[in-house]
N, C-alpha and C. Protein backbone atom coordinates (compact mmCIF):
# COMPACT_ATOMS: atom_id res chain seq x y z
N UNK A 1 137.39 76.27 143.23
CA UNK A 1 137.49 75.95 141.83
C UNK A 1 137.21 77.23 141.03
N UNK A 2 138.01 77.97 139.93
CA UNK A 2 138.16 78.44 139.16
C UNK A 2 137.05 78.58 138.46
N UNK A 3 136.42 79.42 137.43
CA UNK A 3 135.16 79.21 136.48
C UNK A 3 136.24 79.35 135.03
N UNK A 4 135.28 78.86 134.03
CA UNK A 4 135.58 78.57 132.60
C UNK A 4 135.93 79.95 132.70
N UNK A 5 135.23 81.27 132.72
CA UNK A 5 135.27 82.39 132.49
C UNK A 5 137.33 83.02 133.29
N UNK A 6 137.37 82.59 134.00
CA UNK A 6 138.26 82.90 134.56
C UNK A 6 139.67 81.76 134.06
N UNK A 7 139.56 80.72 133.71
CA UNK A 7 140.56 80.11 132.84
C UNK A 7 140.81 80.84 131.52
N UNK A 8 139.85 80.86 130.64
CA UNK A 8 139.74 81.55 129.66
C UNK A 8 140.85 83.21 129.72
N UNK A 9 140.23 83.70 130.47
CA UNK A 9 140.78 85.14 130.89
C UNK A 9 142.22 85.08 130.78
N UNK A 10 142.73 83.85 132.10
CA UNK A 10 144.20 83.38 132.26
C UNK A 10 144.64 83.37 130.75
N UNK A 11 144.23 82.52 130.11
CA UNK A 11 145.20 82.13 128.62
C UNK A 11 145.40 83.45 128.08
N UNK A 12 143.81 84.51 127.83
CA UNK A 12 144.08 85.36 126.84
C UNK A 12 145.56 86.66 127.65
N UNK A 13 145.35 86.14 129.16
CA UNK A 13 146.78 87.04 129.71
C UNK A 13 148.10 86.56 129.71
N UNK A 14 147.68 85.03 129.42
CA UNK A 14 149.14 84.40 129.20
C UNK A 14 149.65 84.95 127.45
N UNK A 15 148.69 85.46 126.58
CA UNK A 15 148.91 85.68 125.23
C UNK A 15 149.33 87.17 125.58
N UNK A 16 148.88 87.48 125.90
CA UNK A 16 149.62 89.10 126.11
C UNK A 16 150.78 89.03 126.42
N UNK A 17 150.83 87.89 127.39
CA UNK A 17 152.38 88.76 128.25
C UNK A 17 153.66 87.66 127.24
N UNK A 18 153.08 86.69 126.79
CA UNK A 18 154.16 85.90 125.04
C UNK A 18 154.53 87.61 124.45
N UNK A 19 153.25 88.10 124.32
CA UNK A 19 153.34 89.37 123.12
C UNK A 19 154.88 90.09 123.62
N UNK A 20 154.26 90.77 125.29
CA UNK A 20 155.35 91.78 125.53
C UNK A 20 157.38 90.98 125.18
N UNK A 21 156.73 89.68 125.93
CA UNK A 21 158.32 88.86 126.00
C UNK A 21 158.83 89.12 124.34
N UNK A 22 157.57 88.82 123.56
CA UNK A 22 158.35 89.06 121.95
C UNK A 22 159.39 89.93 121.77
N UNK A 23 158.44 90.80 122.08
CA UNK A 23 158.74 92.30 122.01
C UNK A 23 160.52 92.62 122.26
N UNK A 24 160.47 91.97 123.08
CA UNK A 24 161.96 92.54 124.09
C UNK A 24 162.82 91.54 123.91
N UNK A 25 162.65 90.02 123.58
CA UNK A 25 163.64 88.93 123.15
C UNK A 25 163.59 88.48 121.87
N UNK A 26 162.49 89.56 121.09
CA UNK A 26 162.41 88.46 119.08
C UNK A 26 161.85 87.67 119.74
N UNK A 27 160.94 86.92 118.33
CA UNK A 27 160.20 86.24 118.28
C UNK A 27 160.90 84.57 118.01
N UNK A 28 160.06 83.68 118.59
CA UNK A 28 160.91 82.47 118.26
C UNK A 28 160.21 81.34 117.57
N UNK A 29 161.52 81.22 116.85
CA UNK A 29 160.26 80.29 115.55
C UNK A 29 160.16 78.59 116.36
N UNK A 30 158.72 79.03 116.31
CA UNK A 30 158.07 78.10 116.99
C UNK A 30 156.48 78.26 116.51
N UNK A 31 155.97 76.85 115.94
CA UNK A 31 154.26 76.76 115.48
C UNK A 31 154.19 75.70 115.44
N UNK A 32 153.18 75.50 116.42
CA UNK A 32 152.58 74.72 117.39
C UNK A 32 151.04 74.65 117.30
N UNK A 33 150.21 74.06 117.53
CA UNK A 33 148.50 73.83 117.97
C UNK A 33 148.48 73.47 118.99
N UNK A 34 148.04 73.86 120.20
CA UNK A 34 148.04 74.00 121.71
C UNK A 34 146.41 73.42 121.85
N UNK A 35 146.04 72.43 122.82
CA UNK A 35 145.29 72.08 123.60
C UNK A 35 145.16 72.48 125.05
N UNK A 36 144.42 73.02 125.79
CA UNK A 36 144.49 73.55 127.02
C UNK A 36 143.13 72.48 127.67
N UNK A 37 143.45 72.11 128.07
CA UNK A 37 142.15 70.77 129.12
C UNK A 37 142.00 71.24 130.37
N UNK A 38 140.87 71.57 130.50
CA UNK A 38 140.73 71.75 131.79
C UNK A 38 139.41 70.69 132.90
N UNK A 39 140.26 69.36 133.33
CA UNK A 39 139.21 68.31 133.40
C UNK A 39 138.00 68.57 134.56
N UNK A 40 138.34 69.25 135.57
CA UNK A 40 137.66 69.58 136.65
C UNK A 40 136.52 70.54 136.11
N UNK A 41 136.32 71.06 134.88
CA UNK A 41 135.43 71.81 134.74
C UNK A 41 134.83 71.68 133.21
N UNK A 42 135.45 70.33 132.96
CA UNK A 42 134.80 69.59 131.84
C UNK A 42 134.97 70.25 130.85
N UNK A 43 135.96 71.11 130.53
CA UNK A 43 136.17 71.91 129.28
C UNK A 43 137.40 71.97 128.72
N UNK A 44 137.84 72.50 127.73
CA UNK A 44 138.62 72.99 126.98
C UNK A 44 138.92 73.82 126.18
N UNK A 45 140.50 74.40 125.74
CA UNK A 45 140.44 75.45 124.78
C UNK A 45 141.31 74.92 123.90
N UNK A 46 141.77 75.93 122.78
CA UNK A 46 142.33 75.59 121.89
C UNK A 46 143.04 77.08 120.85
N UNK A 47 144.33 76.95 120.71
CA UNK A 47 144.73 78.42 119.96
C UNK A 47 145.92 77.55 119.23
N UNK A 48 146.95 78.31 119.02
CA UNK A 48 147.73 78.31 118.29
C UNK A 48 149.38 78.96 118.97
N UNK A 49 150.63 78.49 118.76
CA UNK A 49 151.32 79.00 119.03
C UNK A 49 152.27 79.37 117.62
N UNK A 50 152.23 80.91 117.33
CA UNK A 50 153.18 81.07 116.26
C UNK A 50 154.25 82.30 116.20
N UNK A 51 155.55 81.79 116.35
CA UNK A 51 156.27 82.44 115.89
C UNK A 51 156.38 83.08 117.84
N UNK A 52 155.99 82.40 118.69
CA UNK A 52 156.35 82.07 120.11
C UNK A 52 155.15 83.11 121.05
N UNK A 53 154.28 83.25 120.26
CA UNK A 53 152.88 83.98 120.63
C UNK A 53 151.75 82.70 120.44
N UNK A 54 150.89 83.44 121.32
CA UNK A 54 149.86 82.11 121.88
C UNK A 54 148.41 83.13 120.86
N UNK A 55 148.04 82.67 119.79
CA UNK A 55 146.72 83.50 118.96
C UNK A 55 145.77 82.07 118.93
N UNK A 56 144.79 82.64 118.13
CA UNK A 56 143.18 81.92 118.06
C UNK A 56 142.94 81.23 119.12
N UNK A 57 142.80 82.13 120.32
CA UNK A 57 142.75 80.92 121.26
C UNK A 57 140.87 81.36 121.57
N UNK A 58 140.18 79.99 121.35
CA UNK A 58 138.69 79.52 121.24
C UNK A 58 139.04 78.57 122.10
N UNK A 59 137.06 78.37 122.64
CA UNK A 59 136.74 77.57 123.40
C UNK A 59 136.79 76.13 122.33
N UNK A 60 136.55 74.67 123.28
CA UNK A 60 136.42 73.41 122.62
C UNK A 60 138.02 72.98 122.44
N UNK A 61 137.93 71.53 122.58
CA UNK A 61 139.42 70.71 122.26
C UNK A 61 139.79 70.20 121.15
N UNK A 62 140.88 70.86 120.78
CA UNK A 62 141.46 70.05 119.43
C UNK A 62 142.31 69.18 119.55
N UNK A 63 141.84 68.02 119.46
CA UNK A 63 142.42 66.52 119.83
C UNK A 63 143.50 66.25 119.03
N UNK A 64 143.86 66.85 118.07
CA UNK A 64 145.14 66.55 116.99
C UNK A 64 146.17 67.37 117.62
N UNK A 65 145.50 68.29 118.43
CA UNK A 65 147.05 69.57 118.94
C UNK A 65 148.36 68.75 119.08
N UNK A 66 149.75 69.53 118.84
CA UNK A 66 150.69 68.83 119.00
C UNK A 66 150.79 69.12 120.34
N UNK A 67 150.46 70.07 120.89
CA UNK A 67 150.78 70.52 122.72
C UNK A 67 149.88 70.50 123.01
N UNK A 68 149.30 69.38 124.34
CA UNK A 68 148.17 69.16 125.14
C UNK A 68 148.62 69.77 126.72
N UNK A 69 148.58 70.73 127.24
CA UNK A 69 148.17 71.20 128.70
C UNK A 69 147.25 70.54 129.02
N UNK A 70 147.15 69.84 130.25
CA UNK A 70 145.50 69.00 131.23
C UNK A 70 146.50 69.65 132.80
N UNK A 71 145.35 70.75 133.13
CA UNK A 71 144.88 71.10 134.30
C UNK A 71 143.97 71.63 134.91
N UNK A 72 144.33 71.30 136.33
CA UNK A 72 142.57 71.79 136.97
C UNK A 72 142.74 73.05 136.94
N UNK A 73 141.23 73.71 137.43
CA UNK A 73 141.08 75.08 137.12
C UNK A 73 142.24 75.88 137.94
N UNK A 74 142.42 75.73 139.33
CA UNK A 74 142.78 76.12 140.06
C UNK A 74 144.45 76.51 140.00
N UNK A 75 145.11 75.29 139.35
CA UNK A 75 146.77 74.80 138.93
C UNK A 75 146.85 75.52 137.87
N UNK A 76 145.96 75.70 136.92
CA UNK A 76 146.29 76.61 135.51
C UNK A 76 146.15 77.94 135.48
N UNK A 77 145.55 79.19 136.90
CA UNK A 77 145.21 79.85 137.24
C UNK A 77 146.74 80.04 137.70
N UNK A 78 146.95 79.62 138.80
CA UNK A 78 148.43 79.65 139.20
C UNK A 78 149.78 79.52 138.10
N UNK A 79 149.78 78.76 137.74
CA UNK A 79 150.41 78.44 136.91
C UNK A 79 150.61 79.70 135.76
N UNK A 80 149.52 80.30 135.00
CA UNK A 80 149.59 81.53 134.17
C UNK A 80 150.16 82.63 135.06
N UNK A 81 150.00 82.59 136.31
CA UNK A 81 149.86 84.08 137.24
C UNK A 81 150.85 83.74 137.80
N UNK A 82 152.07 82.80 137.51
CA UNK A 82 153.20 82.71 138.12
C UNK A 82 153.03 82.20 139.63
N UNK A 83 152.53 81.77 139.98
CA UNK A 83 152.86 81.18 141.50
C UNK A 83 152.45 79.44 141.96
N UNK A 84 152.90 79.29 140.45
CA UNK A 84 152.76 78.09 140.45
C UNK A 84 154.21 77.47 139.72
N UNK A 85 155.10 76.66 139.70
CA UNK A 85 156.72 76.59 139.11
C UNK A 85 155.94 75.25 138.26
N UNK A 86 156.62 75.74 136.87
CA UNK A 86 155.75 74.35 135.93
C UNK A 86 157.09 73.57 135.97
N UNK A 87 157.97 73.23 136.46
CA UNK A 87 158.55 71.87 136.87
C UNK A 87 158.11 71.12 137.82
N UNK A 88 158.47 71.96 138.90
CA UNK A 88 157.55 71.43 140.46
C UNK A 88 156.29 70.75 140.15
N UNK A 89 155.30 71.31 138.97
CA UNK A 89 154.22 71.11 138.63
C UNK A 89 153.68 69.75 138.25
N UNK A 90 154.51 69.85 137.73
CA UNK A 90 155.07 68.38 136.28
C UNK A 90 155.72 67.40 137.10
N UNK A 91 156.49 67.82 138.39
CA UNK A 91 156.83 66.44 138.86
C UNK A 91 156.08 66.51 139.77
N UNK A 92 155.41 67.15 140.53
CA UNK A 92 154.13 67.00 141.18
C UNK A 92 153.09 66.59 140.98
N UNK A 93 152.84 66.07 139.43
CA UNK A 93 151.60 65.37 138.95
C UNK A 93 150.49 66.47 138.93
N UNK A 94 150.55 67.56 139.14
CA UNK A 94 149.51 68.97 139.69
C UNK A 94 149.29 69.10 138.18
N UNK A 95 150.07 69.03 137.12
CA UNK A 95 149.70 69.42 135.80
C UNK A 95 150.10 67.94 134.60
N UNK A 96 149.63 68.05 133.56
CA UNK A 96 150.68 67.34 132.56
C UNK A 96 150.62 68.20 130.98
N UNK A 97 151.86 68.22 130.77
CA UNK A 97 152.04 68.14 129.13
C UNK A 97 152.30 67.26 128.16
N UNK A 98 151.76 67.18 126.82
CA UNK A 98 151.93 66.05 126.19
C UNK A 98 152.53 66.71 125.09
N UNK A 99 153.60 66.61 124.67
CA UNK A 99 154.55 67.01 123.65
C UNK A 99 155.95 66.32 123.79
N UNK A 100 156.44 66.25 122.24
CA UNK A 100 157.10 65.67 121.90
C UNK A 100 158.87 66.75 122.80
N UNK A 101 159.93 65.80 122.97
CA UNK A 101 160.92 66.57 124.25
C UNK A 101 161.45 67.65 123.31
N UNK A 102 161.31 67.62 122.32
CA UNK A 102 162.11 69.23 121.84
C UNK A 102 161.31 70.40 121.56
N UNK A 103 159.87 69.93 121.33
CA UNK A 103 158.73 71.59 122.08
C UNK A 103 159.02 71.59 123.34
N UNK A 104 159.41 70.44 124.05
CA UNK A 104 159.13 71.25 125.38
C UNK A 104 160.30 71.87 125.92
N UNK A 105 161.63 71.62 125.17
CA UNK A 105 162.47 72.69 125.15
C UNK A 105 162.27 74.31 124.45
N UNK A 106 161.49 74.33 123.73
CA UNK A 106 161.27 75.20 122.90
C UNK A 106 160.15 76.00 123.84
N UNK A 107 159.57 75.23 124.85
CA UNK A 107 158.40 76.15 125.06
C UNK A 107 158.68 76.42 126.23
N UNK A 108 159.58 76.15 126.96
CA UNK A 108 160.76 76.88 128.15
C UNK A 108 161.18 77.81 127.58
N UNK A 109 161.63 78.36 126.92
CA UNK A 109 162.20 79.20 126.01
C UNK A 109 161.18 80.40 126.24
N UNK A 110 159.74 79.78 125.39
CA UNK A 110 159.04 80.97 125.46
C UNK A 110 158.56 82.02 127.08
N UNK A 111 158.74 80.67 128.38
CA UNK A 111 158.35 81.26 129.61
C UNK A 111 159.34 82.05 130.18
């Protein structure tokens, strides 16, 4: 199992590497409030997606987010670091997202 410290880490590298993709494909209009759950370790985060970059990302859950991520430490570790396929994921029950079907076209886009 993963530590908070090391989920945490994951997101702020999943926000970097949104940054570089900006960089090289434009930015995509997309703003969003992201929930990140992580149930196995009783926590959560919470940032923002704007303009197809992942910012304010703080500890604690914001229950209104329009995009809820719930995974264990271990699947969201993978999952940021690529060796995890978030379809496979999703029909594997290994992860879930809760968003409405045209973010989650939109947020294919951003991966």
């Amino acid at each position: 199992m993963a530590t908070v410290d090391e989920c945490r880490q994951a997101l702020h590298d999943l926000a970097a590497r949104l940054q570089r993709n900006a960089e090289t494909r434009g930015r995509l209009d997309f703003d969003r409030t992201l929930a990140c759950r992580v149930p196995d370790l009783q926590t959560a985060f919470h940032g923002r997606l704007t303009d197809g970059l992942l910012v304010d990302i703080a500890d604690g859950d914001d229950p209104k987010a329009k995009i809820a991520l719930i995974a264990d430490s271990d699947e969201l570790l993978a999952l940021i670091a690529g060796r995890l396929d978030v379809t496979r994921a999703l029909a594997g029950r290994q992860i879930q997202v809760k968003a409405n079907p045209f973010d989650l076209l939109k947020l294919r886009k951003l991966l």
